[in-house]
C-alpha atoms as a PDB file:
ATOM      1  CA  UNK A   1      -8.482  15.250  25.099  1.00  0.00           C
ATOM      2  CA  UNK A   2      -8.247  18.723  25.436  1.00  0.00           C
ATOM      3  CA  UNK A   3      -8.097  21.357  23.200  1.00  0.00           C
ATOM      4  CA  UNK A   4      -4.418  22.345  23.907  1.00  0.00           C
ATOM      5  CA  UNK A   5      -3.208  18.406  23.987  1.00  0.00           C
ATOM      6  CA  UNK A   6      -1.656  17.280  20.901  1.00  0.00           C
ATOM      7  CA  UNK A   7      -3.211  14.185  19.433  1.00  0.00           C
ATOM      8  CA  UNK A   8      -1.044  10.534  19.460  1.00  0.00           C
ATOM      9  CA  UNK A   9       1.635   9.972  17.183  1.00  0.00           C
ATOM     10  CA  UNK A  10       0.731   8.493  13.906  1.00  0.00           C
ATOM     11  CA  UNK A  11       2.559   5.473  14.981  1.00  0.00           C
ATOM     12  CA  UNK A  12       1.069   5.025  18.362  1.00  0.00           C
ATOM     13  CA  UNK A  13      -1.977   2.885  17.175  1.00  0.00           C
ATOM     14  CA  UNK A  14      -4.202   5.347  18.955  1.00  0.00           C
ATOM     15  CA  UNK A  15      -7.115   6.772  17.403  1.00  0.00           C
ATOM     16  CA  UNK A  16      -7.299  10.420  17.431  1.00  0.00           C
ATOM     17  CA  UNK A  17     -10.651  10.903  16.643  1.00  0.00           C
ATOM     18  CA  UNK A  18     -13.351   9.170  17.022  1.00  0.00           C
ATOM     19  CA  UNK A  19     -14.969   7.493  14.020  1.00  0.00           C
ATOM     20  CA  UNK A  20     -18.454   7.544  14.373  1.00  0.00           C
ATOM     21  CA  UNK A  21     -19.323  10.120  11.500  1.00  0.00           C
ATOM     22  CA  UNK A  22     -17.731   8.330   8.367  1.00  0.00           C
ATOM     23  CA  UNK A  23     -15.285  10.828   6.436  1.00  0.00           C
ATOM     24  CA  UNK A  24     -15.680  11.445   2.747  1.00  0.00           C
ATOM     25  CA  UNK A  25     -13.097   9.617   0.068  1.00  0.00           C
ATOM     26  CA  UNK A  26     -11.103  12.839  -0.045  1.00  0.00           C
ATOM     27  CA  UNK A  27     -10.712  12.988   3.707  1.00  0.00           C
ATOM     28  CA  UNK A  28      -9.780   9.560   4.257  1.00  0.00           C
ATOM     29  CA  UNK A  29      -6.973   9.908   1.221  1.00  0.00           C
ATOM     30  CA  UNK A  30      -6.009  13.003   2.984  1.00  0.00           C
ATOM     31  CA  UNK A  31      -6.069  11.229   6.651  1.00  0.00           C
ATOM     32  CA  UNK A  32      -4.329   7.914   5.128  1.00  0.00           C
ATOM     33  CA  UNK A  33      -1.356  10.413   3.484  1.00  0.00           C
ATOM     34  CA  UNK A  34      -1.292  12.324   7.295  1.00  0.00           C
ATOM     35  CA  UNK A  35      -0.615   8.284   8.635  1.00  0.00           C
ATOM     36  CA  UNK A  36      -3.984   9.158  10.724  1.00  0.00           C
ATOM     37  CA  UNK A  37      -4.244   6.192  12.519  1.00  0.00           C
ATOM     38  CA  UNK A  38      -7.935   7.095  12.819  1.00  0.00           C
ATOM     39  CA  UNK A  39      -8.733   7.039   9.673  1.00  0.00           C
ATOM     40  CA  UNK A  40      -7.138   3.737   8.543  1.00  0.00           C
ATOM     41  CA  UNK A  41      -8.922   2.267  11.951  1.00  0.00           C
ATOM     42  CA  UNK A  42     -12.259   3.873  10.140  1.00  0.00           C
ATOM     43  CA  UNK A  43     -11.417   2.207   6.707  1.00  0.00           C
ATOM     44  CA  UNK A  44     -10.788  -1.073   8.616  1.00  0.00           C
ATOM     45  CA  UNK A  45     -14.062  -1.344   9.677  1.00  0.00           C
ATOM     46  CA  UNK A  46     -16.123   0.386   7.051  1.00  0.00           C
ATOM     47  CA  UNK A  47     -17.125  -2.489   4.523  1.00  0.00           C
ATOM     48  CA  UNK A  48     -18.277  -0.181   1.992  1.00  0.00           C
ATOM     49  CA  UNK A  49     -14.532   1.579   1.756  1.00  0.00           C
ATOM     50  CA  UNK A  50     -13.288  -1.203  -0.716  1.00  0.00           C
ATOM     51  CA  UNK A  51     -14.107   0.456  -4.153  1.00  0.00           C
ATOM     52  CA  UNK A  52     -12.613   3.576  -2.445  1.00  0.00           C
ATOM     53  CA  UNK A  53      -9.210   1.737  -2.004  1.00  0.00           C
ATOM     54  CA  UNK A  54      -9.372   0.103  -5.063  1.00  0.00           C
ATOM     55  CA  UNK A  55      -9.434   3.955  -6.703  1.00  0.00           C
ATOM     56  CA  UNK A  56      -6.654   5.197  -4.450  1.00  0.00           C
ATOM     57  CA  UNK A  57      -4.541   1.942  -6.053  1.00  0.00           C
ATOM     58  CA  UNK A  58      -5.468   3.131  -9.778  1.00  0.00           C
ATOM     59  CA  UNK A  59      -4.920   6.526  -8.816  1.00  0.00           C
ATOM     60  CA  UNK A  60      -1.786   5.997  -7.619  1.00  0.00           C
ATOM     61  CA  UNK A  61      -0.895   4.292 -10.279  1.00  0.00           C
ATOM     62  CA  UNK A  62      -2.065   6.823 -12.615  1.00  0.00           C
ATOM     63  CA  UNK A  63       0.157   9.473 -10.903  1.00  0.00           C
ATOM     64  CA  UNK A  64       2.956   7.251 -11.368  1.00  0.00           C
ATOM     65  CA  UNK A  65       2.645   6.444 -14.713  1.00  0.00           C
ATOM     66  CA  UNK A  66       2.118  10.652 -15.403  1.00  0.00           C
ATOM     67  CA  UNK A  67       5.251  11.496 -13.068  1.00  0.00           C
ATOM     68  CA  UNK A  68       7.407   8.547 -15.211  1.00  0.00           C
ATOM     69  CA  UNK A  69       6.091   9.513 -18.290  1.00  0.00           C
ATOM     70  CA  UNK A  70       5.575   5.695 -18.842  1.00  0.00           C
ATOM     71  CA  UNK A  71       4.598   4.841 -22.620  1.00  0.00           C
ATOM     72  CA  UNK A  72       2.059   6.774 -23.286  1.00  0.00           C
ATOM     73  CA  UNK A  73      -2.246   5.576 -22.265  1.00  0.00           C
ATOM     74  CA  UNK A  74      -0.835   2.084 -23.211  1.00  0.00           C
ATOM     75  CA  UNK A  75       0.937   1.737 -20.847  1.00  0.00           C
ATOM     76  CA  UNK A  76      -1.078   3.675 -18.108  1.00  0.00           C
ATOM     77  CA  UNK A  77      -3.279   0.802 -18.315  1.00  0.00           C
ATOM     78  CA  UNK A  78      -0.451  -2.070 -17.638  1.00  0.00           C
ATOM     79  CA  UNK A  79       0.357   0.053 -14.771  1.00  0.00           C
ATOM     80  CA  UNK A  80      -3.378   0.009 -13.321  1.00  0.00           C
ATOM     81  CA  UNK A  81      -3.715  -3.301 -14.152  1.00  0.00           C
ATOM     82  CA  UNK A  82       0.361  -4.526 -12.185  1.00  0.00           C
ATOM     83  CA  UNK A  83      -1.087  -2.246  -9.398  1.00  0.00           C
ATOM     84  CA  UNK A  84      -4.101  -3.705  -8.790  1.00  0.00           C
ATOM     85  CA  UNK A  85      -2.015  -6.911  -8.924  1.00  0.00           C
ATOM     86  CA  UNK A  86       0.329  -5.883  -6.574  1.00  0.00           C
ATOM     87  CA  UNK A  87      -2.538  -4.575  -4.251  1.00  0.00           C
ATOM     88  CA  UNK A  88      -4.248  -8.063  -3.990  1.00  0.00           C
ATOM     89  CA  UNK A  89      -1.316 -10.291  -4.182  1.00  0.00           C
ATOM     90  CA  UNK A  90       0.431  -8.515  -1.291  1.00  0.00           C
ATOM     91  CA  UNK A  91      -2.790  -7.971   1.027  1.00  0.00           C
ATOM     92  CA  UNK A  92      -2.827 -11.570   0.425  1.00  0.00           C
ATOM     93  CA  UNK A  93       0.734 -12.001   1.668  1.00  0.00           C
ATOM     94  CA  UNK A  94       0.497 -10.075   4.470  1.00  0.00           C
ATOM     95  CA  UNK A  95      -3.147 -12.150   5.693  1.00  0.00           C
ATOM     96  CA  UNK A  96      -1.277 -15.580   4.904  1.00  0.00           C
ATOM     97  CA  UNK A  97       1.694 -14.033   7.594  1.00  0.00           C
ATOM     98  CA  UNK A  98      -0.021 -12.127   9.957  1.00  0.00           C
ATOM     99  CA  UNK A  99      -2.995 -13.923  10.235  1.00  0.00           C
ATOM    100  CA  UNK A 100      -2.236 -17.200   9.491  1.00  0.00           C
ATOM    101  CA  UNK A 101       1.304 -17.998  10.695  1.00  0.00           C
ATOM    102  CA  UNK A 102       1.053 -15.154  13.517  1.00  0.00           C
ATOM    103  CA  UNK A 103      -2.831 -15.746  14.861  1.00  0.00           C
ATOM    104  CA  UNK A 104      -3.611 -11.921  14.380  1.00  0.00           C
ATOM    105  CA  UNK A 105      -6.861 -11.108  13.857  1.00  0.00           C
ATOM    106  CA  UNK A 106      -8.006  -9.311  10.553  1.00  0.00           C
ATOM    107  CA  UNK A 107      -9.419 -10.449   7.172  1.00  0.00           C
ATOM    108  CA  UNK A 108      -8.265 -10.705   3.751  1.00  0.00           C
ATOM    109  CA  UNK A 109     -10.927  -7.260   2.697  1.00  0.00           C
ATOM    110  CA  UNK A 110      -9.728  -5.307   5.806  1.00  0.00           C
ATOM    111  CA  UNK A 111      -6.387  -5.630   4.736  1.00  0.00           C
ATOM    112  CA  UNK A 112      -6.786  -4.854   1.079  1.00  0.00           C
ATOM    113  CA  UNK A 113      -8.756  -1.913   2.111  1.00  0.00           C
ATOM    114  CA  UNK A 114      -6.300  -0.134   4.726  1.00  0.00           C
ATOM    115  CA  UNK A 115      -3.287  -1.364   2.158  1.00  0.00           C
ATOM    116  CA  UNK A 116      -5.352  -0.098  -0.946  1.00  0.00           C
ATOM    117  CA  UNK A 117      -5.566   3.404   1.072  1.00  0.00           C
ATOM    118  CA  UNK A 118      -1.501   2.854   1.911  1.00  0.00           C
ATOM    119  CA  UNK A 119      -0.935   3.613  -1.695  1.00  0.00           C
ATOM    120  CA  UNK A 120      -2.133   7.393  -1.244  1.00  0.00           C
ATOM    121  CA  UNK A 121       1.436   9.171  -1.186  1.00  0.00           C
ATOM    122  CA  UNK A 122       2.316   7.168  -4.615  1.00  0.00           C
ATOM    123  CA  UNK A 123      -0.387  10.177  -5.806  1.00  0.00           C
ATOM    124  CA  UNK A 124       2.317  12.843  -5.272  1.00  0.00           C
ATOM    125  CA  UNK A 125       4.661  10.678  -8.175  1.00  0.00           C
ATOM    126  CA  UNK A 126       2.893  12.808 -10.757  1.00  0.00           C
ATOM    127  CA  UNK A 127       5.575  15.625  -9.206  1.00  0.00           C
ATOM    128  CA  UNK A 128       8.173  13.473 -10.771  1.00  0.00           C
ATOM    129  CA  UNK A 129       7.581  14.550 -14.235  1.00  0.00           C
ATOM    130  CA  UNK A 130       9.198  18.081 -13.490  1.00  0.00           C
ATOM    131  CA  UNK A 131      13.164  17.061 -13.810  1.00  0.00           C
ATOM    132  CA  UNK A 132      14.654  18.793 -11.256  1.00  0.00           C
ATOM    133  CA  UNK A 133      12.162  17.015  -8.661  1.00  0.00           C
ATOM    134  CA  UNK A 134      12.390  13.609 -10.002  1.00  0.00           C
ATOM    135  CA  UNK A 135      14.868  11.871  -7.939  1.00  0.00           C
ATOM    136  CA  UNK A 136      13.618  13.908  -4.753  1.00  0.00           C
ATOM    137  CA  UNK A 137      10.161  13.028  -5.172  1.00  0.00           C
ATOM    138  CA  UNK A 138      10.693   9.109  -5.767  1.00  0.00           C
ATOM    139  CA  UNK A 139      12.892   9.081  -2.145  1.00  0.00           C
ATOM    140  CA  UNK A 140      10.335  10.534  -0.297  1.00  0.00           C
ATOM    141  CA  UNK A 141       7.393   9.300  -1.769  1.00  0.00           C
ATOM    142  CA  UNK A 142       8.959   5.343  -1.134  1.00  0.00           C
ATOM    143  CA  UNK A 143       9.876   6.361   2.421  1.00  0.00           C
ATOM    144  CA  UNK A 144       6.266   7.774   3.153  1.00  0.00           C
ATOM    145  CA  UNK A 145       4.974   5.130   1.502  1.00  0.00           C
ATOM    146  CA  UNK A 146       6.593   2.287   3.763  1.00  0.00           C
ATOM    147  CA  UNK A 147       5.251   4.596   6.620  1.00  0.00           C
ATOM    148  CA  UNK A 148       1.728   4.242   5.373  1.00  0.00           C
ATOM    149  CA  UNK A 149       1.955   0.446   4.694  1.00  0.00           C
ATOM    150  CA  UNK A 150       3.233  -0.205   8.601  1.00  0.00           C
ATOM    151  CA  UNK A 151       0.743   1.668   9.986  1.00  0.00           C
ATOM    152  CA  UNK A 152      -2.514   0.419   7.712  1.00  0.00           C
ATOM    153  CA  UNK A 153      -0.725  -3.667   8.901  1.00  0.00           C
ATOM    154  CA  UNK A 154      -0.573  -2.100  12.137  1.00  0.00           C
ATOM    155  CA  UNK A 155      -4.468  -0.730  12.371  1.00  0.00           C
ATOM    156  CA  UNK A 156      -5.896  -4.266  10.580  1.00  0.00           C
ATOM    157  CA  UNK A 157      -4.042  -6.471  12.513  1.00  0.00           C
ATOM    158  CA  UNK A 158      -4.343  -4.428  16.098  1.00  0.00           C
ATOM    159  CA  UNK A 159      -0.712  -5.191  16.726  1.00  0.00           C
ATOM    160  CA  UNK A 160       1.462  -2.663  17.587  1.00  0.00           C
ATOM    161  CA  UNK A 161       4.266  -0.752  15.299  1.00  0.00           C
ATOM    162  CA  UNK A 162       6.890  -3.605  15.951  1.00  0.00           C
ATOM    163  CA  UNK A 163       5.275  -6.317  15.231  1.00  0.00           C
ATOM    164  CA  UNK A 164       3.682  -4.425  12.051  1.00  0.00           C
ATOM    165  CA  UNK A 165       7.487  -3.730  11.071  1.00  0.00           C
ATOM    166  CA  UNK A 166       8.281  -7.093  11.836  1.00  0.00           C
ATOM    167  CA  UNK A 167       5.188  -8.509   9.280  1.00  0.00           C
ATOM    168  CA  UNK A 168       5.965  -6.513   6.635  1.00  0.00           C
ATOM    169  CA  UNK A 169       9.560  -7.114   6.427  1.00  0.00           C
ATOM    170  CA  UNK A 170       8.376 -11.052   6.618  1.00  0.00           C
ATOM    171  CA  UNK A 171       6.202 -10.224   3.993  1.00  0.00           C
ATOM    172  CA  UNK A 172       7.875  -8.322   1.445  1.00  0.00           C
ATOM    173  CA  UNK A 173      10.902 -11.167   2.154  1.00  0.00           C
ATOM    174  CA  UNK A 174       8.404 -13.703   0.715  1.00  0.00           C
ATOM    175  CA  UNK A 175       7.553 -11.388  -2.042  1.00  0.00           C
ATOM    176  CA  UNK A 176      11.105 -11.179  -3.250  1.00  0.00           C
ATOM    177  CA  UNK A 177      11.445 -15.145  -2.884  1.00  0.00           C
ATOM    178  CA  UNK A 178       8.023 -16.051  -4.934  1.00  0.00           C
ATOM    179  CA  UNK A 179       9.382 -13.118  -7.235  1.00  0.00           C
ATOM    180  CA  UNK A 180      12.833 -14.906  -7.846  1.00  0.00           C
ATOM    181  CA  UNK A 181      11.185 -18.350  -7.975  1.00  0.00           C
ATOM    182  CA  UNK A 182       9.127 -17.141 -10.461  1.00  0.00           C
ATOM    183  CA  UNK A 183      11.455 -15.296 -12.633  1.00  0.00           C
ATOM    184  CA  UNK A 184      13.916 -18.168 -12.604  1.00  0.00           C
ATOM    185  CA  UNK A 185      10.799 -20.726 -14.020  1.00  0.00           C
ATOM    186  CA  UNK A 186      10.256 -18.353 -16.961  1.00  0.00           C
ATOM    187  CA  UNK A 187      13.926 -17.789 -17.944  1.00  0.00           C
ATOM    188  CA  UNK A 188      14.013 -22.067 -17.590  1.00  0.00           C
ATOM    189  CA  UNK A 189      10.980 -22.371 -19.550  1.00  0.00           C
ATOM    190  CA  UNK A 190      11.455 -20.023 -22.393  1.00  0.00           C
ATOM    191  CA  UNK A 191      12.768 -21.028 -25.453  1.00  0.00           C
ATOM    192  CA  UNK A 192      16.491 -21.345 -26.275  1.00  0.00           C
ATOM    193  CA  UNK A 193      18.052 -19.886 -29.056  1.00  0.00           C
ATOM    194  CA  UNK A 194      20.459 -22.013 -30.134  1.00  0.00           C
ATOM    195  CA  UNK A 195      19.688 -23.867 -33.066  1.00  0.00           C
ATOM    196  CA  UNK A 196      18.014 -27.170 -33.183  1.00  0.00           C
ATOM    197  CA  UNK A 197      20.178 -30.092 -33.788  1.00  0.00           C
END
């Protein structure tokens, strides 16, 4: 490519650079919030990039909890802790539908660590915490953030932006059914309370 030619569109799949000198944590959280397709290709394949995925999850969570001032260190922690929840249950979802029912081909730890790095523009919550940004921030931060989760499906499953639209709608569809399913066994199996007769 030459020096004057633009590089591919984030959502083109291509790789703009190649990978063979491994970027540092902060570039990669840099290149995952830029939707470098090059660097969530790099993450895909580097093995070692899964405690660096797990800390953009916590971070992000962190940043969250600071920009919705959300109870205190108490309850920093439960937001970690749902995070990294979230992280493996729906890396999980996604492997069980693209991989699975669709016959892509990725694995359970490439997902979790492209999706892991997907969480980088929840980091720019902790702008939340100023009032007049609130609102603004949240909007843009879920848009960009559904822009970073197509495109790290897209890189791990080597499928193109449709079809990564088309398993993460699947996906978070299922999430939203096993969420109602179980939400409707714990309101059936809590207690009542009516009096005993």
């Amino acid at each position: 490519m030459s020096e004057g030619t633009p590089g591919p569109s984030p959502f083109s799949g291509v790789s703009a650079r190649p990978t063979a000198a491994r970027r540092s944590f902060l570039e990669r959280l840099l290149g995952a919030l830029r939707l470098d397709a090059s660097v969530y290709d790099e993450i895909e394949h580097d093995e070692e990039a899964l405690p660096q995925a797990a800390g953009v999850v916590a971070l992000a969570a962190v940043c969250a909890g600071i920009g919705g001032a959300a109870g205190g260190s108490a309850g920093l922690v439960v937001g970690v802790i749902g995070a990294v929840i979230g992280w493996l249950v729906s890396a999980g979802i996604i492997w069980f539908i693209g991989v699975r029912l669709m016959e892509h081909t990725s694995d359970y730890p490439e997902l979790l660590r492209t999706i892991g790095f997907a969480s980088s523009p929840q980091v720019l919550l902790v702008l939340a915490a100023i009032p007049v940004l609130g609102w603004g921030v949240r909007s843009v931060v879920f848009v960009w953030g559904l822009a970073a989760y197509v495109v790290a499906v897209r890189q791990a499953l080597d499928v193109d932006t449709g079809r990564a639209v088309l398993v993460c709608v699947l996906g978070w569809g299922l999430a939203v059914v096993v969420a109602l399913l179980l939400a409707s066994m714990a309101v059936s199996c809590a207690p009542s309370g009516g009096a005993m007769v």
